[in-house]
C-alpha atoms as a PDB file:
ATOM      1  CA  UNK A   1       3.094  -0.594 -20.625  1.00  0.00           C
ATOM      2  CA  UNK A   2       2.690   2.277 -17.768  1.00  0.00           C
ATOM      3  CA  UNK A   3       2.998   1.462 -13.913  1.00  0.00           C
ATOM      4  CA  UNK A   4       1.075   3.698 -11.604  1.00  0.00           C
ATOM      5  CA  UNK A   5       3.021   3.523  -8.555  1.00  0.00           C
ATOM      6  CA  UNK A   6       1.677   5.507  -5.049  1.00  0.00           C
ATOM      7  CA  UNK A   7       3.332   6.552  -2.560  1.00  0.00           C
ATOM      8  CA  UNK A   8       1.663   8.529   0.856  1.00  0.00           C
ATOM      9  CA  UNK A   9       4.868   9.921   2.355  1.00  0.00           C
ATOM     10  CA  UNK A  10       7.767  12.199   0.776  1.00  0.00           C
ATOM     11  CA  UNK A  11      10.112   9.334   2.947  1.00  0.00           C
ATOM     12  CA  UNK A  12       8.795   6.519   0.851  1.00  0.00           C
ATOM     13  CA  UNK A  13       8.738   7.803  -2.464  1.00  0.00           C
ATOM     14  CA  UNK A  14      12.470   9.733  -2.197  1.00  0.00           C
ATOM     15  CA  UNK A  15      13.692   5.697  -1.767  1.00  0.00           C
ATOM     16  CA  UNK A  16      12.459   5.538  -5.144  1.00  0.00           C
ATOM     17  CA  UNK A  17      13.226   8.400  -6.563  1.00  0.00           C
ATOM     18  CA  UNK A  18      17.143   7.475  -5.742  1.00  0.00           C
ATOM     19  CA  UNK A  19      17.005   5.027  -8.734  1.00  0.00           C
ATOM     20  CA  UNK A  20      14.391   5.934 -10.925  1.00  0.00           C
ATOM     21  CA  UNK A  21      15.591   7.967 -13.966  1.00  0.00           C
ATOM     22  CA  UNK A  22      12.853  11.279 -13.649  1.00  0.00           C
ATOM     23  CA  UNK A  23      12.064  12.334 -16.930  1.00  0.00           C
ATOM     24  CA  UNK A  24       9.025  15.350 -16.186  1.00  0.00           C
ATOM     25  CA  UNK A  25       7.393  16.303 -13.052  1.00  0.00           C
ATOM     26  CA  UNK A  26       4.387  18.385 -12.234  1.00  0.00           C
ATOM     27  CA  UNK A  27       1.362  18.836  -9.834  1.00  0.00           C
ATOM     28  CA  UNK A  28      -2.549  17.928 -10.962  1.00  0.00           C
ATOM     29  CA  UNK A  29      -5.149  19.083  -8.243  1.00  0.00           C
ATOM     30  CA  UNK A  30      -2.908  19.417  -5.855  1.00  0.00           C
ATOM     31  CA  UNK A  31      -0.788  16.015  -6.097  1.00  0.00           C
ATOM     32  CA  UNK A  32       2.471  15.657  -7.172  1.00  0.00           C
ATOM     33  CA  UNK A  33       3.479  13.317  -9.805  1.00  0.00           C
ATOM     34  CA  UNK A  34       6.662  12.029 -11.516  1.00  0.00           C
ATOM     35  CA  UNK A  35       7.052  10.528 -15.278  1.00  0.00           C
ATOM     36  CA  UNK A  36      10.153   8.456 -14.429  1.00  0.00           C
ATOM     37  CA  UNK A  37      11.463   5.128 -16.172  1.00  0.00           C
ATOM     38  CA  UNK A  38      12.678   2.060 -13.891  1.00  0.00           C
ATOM     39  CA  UNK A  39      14.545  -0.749 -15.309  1.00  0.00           C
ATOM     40  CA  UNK A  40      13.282   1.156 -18.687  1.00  0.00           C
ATOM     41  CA  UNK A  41       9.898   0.701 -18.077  1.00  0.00           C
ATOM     42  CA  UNK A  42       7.437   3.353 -17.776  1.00  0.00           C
ATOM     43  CA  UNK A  43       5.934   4.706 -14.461  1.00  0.00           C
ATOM     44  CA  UNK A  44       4.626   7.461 -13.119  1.00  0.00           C
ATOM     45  CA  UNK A  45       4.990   8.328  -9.449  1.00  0.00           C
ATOM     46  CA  UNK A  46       2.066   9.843  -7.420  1.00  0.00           C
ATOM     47  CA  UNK A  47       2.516  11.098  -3.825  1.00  0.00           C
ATOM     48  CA  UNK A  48      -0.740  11.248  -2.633  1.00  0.00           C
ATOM     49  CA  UNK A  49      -0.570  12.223   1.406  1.00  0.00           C
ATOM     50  CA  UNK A  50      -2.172  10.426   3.865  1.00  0.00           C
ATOM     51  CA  UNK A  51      -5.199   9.018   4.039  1.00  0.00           C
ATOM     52  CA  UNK A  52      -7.520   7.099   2.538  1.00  0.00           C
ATOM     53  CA  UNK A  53      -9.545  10.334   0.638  1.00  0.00           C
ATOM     54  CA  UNK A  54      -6.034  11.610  -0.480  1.00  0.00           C
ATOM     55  CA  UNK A  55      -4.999   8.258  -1.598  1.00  0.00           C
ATOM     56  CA  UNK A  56      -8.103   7.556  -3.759  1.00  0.00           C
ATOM     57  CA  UNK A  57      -8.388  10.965  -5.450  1.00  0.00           C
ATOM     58  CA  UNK A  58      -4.595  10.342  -6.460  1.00  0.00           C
ATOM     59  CA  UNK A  59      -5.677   6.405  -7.727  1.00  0.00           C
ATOM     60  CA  UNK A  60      -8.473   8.001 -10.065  1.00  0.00           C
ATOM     61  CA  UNK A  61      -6.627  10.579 -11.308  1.00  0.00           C
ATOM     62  CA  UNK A  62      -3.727   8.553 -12.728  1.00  0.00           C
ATOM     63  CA  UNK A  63      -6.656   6.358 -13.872  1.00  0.00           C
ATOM     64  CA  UNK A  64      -8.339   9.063 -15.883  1.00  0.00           C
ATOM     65  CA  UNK A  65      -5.752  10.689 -17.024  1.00  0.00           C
ATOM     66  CA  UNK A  66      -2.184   8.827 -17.015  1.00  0.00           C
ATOM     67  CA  UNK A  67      -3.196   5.834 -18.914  1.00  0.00           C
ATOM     68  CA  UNK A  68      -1.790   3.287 -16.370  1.00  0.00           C
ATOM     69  CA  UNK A  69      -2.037  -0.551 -16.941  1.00  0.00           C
ATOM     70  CA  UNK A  70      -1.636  -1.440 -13.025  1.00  0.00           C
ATOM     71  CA  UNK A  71      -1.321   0.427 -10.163  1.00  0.00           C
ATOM     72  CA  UNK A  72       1.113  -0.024  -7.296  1.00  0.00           C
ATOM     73  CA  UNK A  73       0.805   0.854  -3.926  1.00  0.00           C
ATOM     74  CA  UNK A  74       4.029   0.995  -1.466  1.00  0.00           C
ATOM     75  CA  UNK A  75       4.579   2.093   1.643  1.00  0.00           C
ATOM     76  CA  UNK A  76       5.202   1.207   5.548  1.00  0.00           C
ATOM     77  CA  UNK A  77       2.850  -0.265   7.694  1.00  0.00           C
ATOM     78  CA  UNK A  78       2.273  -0.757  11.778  1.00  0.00           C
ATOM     79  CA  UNK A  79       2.475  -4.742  12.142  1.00  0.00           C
ATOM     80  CA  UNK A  80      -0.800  -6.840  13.283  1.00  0.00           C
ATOM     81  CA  UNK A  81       0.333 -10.508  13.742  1.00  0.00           C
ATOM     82  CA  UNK A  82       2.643 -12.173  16.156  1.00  0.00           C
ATOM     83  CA  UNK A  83       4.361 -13.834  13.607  1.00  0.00           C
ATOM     84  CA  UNK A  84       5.582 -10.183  12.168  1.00  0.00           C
ATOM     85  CA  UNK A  85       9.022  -8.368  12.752  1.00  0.00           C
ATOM     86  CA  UNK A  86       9.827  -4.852  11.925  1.00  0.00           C
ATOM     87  CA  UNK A  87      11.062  -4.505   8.311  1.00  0.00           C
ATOM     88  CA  UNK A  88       9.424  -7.683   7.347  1.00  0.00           C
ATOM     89  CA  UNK A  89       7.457  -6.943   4.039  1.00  0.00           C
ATOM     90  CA  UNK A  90       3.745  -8.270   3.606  1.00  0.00           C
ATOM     91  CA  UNK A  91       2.098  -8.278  -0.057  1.00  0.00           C
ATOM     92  CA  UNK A  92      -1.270  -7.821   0.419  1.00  0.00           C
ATOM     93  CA  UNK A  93      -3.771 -11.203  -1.050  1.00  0.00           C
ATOM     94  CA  UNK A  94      -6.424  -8.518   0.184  1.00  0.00           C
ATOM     95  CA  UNK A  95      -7.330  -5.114   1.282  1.00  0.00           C
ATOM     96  CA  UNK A  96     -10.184  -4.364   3.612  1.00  0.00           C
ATOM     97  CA  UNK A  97     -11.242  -0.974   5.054  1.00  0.00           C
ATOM     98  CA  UNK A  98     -11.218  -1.695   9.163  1.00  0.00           C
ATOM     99  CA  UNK A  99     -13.453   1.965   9.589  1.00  0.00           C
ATOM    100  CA  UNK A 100     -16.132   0.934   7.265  1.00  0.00           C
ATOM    101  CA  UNK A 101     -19.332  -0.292   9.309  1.00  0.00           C
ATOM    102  CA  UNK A 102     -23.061  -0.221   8.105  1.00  0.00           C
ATOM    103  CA  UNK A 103     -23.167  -3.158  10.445  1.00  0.00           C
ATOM    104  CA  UNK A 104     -26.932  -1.622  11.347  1.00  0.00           C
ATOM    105  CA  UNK A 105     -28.219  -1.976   8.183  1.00  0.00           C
ATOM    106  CA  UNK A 106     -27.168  -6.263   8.686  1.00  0.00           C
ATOM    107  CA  UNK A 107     -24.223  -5.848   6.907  1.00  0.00           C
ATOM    108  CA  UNK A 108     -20.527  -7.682   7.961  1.00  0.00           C
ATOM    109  CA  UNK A 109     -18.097  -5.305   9.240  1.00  0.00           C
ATOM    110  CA  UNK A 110     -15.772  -3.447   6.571  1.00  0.00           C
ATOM    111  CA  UNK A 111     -18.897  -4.406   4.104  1.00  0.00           C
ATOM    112  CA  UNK A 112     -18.812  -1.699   1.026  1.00  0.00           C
ATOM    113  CA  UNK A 113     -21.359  -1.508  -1.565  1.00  0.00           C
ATOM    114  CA  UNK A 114     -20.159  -3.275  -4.938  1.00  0.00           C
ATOM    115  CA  UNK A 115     -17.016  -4.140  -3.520  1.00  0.00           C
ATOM    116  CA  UNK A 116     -17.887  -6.858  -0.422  1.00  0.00           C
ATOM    117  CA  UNK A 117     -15.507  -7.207   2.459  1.00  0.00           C
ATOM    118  CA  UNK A 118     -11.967  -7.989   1.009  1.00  0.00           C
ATOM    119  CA  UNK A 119     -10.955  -7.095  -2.493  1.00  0.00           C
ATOM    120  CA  UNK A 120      -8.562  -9.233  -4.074  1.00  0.00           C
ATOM    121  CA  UNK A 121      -4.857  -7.792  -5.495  1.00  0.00           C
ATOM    122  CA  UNK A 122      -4.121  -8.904  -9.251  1.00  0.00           C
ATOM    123  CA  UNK A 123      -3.025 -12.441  -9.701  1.00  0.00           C
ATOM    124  CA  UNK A 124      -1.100 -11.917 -12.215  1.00  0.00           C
ATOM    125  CA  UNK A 125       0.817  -9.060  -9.702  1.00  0.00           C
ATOM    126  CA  UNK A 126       0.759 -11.374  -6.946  1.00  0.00           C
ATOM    127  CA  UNK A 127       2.253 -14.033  -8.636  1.00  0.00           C
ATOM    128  CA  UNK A 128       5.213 -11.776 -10.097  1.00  0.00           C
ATOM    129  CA  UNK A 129       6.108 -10.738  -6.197  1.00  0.00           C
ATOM    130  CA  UNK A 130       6.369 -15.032  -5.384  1.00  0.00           C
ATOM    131  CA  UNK A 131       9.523 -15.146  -6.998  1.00  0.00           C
ATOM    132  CA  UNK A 132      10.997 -12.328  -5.077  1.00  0.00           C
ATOM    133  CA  UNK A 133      13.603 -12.551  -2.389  1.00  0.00           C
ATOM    134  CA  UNK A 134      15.386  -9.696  -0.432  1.00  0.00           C
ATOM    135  CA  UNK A 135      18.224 -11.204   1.565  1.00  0.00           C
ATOM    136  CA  UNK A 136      17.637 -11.340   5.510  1.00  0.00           C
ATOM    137  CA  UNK A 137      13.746 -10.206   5.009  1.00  0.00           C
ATOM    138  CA  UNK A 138      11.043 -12.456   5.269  1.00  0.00           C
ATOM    139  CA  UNK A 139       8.169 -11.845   3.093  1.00  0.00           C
ATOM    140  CA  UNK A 140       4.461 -12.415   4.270  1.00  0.00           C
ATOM    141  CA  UNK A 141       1.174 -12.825   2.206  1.00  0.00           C
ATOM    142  CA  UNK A 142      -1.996 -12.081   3.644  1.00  0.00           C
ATOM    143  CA  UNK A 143      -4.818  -9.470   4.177  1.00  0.00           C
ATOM    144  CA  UNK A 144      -3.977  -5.635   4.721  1.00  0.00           C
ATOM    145  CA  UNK A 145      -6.331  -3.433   6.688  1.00  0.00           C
ATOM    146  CA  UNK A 146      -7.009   0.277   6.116  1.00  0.00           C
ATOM    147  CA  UNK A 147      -8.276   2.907   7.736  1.00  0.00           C
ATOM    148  CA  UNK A 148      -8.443   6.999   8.364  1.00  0.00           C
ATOM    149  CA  UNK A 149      -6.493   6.120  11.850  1.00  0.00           C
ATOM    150  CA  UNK A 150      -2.733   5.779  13.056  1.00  0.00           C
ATOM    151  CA  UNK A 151      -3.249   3.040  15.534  1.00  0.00           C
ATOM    152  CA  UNK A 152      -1.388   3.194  18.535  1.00  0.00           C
ATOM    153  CA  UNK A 153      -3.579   1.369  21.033  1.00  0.00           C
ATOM    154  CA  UNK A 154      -2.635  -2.226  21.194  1.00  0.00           C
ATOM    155  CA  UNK A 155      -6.524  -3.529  22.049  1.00  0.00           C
ATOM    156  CA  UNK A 156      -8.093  -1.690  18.620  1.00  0.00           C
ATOM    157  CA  UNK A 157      -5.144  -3.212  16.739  1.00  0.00           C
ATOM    158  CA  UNK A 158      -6.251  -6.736  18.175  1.00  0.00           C
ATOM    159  CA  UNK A 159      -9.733  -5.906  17.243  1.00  0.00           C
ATOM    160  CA  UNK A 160      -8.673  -5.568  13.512  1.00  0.00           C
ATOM    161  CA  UNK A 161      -6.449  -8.420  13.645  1.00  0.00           C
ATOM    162  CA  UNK A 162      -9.249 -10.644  14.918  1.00  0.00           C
ATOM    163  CA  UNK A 163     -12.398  -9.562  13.373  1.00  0.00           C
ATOM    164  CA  UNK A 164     -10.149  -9.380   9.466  1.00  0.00           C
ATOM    165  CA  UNK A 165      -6.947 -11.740  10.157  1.00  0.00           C
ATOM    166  CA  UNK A 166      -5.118  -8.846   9.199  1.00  0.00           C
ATOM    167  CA  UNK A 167      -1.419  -8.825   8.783  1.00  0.00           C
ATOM    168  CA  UNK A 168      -0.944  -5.261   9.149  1.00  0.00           C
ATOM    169  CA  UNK A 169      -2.701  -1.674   9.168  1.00  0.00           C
ATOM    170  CA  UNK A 170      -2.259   1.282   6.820  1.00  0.00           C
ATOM    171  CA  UNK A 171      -3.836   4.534   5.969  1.00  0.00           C
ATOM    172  CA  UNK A 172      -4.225   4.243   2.144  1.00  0.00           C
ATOM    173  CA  UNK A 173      -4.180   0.295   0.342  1.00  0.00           C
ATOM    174  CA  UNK A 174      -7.898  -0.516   0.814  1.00  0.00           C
ATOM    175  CA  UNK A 175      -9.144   3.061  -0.695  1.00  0.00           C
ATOM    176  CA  UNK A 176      -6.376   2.396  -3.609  1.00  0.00           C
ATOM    177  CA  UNK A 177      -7.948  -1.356  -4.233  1.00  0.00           C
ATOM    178  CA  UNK A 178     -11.688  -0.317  -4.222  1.00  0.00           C
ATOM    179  CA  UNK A 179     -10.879   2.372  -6.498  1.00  0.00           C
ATOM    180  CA  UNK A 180      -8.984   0.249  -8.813  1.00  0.00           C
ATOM    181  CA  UNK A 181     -11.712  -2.425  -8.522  1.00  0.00           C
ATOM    182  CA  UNK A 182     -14.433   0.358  -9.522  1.00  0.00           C
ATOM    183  CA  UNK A 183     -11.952   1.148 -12.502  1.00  0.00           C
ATOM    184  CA  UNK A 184     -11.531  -2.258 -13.484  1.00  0.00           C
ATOM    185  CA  UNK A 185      -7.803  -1.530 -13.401  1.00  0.00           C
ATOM    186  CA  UNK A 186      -5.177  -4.451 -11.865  1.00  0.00           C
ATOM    187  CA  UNK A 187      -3.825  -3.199  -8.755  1.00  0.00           C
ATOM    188  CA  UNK A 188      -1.617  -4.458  -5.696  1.00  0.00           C
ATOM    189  CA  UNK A 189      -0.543  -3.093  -2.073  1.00  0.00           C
ATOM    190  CA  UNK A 190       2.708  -4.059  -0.671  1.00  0.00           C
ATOM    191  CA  UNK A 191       4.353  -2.634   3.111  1.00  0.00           C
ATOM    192  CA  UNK A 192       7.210  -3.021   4.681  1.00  0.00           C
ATOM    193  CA  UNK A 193       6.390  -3.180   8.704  1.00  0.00           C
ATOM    194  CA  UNK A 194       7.902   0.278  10.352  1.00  0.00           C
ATOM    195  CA  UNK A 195       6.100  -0.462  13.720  1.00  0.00           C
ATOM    196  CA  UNK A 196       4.006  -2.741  16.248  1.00  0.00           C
ATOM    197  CA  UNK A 197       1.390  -1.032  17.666  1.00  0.00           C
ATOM    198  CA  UNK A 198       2.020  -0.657  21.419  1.00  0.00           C
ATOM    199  CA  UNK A 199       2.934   2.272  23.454  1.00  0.00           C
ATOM    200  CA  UNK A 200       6.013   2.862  22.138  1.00  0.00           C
ATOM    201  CA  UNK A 201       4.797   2.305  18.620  1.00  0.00           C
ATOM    202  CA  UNK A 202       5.602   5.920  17.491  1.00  0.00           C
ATOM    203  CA  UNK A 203       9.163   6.079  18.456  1.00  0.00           C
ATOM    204  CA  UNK A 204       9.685   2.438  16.622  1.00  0.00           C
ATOM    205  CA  UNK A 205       7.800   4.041  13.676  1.00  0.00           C
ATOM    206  CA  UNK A 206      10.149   7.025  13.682  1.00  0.00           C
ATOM    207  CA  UNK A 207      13.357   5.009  13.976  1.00  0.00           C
ATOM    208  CA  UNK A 208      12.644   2.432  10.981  1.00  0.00           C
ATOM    209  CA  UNK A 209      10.674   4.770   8.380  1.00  0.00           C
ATOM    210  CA  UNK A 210      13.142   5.337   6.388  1.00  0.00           C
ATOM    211  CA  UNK A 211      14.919   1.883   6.430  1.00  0.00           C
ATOM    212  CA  UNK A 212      11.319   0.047   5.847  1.00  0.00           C
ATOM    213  CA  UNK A 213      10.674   3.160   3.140  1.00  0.00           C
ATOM    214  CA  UNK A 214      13.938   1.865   1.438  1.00  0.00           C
ATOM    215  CA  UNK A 215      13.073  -2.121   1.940  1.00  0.00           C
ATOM    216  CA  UNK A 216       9.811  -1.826   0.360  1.00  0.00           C
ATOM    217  CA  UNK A 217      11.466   0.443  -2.349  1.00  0.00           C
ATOM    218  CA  UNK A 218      13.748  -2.479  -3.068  1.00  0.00           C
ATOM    219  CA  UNK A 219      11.310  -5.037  -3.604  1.00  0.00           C
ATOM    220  CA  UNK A 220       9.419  -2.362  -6.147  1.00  0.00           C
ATOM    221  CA  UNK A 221      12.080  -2.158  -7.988  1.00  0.00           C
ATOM    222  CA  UNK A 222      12.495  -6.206  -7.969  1.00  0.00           C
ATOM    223  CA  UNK A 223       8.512  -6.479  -9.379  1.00  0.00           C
ATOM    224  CA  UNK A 224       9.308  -3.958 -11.572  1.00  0.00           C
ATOM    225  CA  UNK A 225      12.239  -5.489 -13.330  1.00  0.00           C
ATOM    226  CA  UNK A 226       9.842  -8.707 -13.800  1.00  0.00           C
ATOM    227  CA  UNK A 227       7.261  -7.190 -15.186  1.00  0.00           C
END
């Protein structure tokens, strides 16, 4: 077994890296990877940048040439619902790109080609991450929403929460999951919330990056032991 595991941001994937036993590591088109065991288990570690482009050109090429069995996406997140609290981690049931509109051609909002509206994470995934517990965090299920935007503006991050009953917003999990899908390859998103979106959203994101990198890092490494 091989776990593809991605990471956006040199501040999430260094959480990992803390306990993750790196064995080779090297750079393909421009992306930096890691061959690393966890709890003895194989992974390899992509850092992809930001973005949903960056993220899915780092998704096929551990694909095509890694030989992954799932892929893992981690990261921090700005926080949708009222029921959310910074740190608070939210596995994502399903992905949906917020940006993606060919509403004039009668299509639903966040509509893609082959894919539909949501795309589901692996069961088998989601169902490892129900028996996980990280003590004083509460964990959510629900739908993440992506999109090539950091949103700031409290009335677009209503929007998305209304029109997609979105938990939270990223830059990278729906472009992971369609690419997976396409692949036929089992795949999951999980965030840990760094921020609200409000007018002070980038100074809360700032302050709790690197304790929400290290929270979502620790509930990796819990999935990964039970895999």
């Amino acid at each position: 077994m091989k776990i593809g595991i991605i990471f956006a941001m040199e501040e999430e994937i260094n959480e990992t890296l803390k306990y993750a036993d790196v064995i080779n590591e090297y750079e393909m088109f421009g992306i930096k990877f890691y061959e690393v065991l966890i709890d003895s288990k194989n992974c390899i570690l992509g850092l992809c940048g930001v973005g949903k482009v960056n993220a899915s050109r780092c998704t096929q090429i551990m694909i095509d040439n890694m030989n992954v069995d799932f892929i893992i996406n981690v990261g921090v997140a700005g926080g949708l619902s009222n029921n959310l609290k910074v740190l608070d981690i939210v596995v994502g049931e399903k992905l949906v790109q917020h940006d993606f509109d060919i509403t004039a051609f009668d299509h639903e909002k966040g509509f893609i080609p082959n894919c539909g509206v949501y795309l589901n994470s692996d069961d088998y995934l989601l169902n490892i991450t129900k028996n996980i517990l990280i003590e004083n965090i509460n964990i959510h299920e629900g739908v993440i929403a992506s999109g090539d935007i950091f949103c700031t503006d409290k009335h677009m991050s209503e929007k998305i929460h209304n029109k997609f009953n979105a938990l939270c917003v990223d830059m990278e999990g729906a472009s992971i999951a369609q690419t997976s899908f396409l692949a036929g390859v089992p795949f999951i998103v999980i965030r840990s919330i760094s921020d609200i979106p409000n007018n002070q959203n980038v100074m809360t994101y700032d302050k709790f990056l690197e304790r929400s990198s290290n929270i979502v890092s620790l509930f990796l490494k819990e999935m990964i032991d039970k895999l």
